[in-house]
C-alpha atoms as a PDB file:
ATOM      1  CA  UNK A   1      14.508 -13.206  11.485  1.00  0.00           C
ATOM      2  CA  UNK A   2      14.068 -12.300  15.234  1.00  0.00           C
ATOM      3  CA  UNK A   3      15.350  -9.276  16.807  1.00  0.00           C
ATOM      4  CA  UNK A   4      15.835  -8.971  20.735  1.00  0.00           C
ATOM      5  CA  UNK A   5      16.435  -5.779  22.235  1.00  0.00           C
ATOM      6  CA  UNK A   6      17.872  -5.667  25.414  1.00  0.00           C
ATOM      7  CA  UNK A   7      18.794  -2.437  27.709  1.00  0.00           C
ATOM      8  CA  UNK A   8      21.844  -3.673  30.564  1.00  0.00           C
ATOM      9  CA  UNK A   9      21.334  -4.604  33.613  1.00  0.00           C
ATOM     10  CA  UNK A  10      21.456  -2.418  36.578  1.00  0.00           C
ATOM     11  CA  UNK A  11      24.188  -0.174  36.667  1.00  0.00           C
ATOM     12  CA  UNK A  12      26.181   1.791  39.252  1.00  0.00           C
ATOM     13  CA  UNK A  13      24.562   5.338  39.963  1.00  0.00           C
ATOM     14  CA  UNK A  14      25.343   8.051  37.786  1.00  0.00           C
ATOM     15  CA  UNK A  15      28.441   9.740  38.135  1.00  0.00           C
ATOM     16  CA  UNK A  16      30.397  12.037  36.066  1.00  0.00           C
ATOM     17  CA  UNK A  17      31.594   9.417  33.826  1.00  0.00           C
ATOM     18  CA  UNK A  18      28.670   7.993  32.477  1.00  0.00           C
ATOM     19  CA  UNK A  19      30.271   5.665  29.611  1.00  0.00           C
ATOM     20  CA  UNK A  20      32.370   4.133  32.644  1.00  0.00           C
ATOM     21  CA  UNK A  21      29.138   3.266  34.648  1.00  0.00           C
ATOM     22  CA  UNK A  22      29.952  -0.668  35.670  1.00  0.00           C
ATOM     23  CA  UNK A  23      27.196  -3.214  36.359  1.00  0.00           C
ATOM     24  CA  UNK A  24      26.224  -3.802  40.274  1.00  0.00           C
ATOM     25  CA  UNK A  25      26.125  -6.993  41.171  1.00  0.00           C
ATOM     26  CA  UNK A  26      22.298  -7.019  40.714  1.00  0.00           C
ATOM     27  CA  UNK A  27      23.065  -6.115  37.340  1.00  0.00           C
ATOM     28  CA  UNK A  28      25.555  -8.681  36.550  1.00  0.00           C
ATOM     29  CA  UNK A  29      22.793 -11.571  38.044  1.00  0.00           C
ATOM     30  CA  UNK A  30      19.944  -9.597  35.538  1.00  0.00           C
ATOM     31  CA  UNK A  31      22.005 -10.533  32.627  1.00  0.00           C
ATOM     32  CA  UNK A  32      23.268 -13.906  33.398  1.00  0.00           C
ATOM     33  CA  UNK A  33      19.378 -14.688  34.083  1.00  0.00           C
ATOM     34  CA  UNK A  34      18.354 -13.766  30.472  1.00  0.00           C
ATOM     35  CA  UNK A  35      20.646 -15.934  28.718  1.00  0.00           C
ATOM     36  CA  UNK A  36      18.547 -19.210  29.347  1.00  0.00           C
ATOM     37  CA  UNK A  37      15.073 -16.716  28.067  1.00  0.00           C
ATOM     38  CA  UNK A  38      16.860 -15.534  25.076  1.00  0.00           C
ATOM     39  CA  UNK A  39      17.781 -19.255  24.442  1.00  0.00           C
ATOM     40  CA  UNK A  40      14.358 -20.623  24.841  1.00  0.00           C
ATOM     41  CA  UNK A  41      13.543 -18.387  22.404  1.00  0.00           C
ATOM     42  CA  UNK A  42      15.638 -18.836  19.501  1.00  0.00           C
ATOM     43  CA  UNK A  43      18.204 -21.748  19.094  1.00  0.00           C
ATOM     44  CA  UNK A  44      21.188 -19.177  18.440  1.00  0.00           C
ATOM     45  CA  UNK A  45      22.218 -15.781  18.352  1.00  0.00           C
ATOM     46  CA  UNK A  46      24.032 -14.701  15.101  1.00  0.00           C
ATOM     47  CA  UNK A  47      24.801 -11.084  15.724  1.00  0.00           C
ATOM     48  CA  UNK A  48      24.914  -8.687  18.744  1.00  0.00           C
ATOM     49  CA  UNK A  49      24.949  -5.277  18.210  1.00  0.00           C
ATOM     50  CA  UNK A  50      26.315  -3.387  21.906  1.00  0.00           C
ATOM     51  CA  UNK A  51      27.206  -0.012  22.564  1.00  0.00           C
ATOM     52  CA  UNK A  52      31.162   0.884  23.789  1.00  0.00           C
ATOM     53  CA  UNK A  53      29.298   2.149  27.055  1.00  0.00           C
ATOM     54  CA  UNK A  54      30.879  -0.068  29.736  1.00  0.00           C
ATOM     55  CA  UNK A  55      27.028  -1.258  31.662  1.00  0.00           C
ATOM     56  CA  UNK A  56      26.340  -2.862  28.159  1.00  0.00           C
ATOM     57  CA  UNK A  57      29.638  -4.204  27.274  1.00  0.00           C
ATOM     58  CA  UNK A  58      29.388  -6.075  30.969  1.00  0.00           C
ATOM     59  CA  UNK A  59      25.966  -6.863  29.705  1.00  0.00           C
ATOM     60  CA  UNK A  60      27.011  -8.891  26.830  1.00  0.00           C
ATOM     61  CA  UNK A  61      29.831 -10.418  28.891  1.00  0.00           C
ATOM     62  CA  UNK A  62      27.389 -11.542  31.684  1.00  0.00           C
ATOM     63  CA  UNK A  63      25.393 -13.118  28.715  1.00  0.00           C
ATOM     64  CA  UNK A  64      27.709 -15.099  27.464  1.00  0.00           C
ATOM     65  CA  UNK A  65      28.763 -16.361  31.450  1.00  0.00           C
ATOM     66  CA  UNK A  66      25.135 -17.224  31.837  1.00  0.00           C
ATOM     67  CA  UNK A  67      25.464 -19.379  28.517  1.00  0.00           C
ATOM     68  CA  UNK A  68      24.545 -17.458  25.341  1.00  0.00           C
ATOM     69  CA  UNK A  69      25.902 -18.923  21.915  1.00  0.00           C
ATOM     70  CA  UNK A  70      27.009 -15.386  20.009  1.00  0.00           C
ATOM     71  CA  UNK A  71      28.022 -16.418  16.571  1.00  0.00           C
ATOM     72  CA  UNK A  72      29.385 -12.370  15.992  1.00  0.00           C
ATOM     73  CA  UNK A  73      29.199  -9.338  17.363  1.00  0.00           C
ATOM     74  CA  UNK A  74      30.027  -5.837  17.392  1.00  0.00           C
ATOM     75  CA  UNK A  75      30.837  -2.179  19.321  1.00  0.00           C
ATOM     76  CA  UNK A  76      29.154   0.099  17.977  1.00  0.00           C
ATOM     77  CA  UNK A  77      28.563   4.106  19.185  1.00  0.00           C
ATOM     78  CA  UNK A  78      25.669   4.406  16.911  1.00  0.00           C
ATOM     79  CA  UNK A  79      23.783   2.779  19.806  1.00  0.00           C
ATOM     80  CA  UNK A  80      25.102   5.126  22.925  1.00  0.00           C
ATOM     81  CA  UNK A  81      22.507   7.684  23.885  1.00  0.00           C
ATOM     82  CA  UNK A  82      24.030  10.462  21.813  1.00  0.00           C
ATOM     83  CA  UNK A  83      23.953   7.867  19.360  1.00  0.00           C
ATOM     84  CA  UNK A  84      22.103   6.945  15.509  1.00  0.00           C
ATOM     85  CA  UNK A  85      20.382   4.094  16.403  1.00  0.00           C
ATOM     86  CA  UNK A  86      18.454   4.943  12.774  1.00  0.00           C
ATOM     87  CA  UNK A  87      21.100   2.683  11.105  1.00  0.00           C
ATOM     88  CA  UNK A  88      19.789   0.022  12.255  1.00  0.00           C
ATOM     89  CA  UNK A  89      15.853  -0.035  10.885  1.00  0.00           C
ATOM     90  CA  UNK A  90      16.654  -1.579   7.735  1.00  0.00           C
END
């Protein structure tokens, strides 16, 4: 089994609404650009695990535009920085 993890790519300053932080375009480009490393290294991706946060959602999305195969995936809050990201060590 391999295991990626994978912050988003650059996102808009902070403002009050951090959850609703978008990707810049910079940002966007960052995560198009790791879909052909994350394919080199494995021959598919069975299951993504992204926060509701919008940066990461857009981060998944830019992904798949740049031409990642995601067999599943799923929104999860356990992985926004108030988050339990503990769920996920076993």
């Amino acid at each position: 089994m391999n295991i990626f993890i994978m912050r988003h790519g650059c996102a808009e300053s902070l403002i009050v609404n951090d959850p609703q932080r978008v990707l810049t375009p910079v940002g966007e480009l960052e995560a198009r650009s790791m879909a052909p490393v994350l394919n080199s290294l494995c021959q598919s991706i069975d299951m993504v695990y992204v926060s509701s946060y919008m940066r990461a959602q857009q981060t998944l999305h830019n992904l798949k535009l740049g031409g990642l195969n995601v067999a599943g995936q799923e929104t999860t809050d356990d992985l926004i920085p108030s988050g339990n990201p503990q769920v996920f060590k076993d």
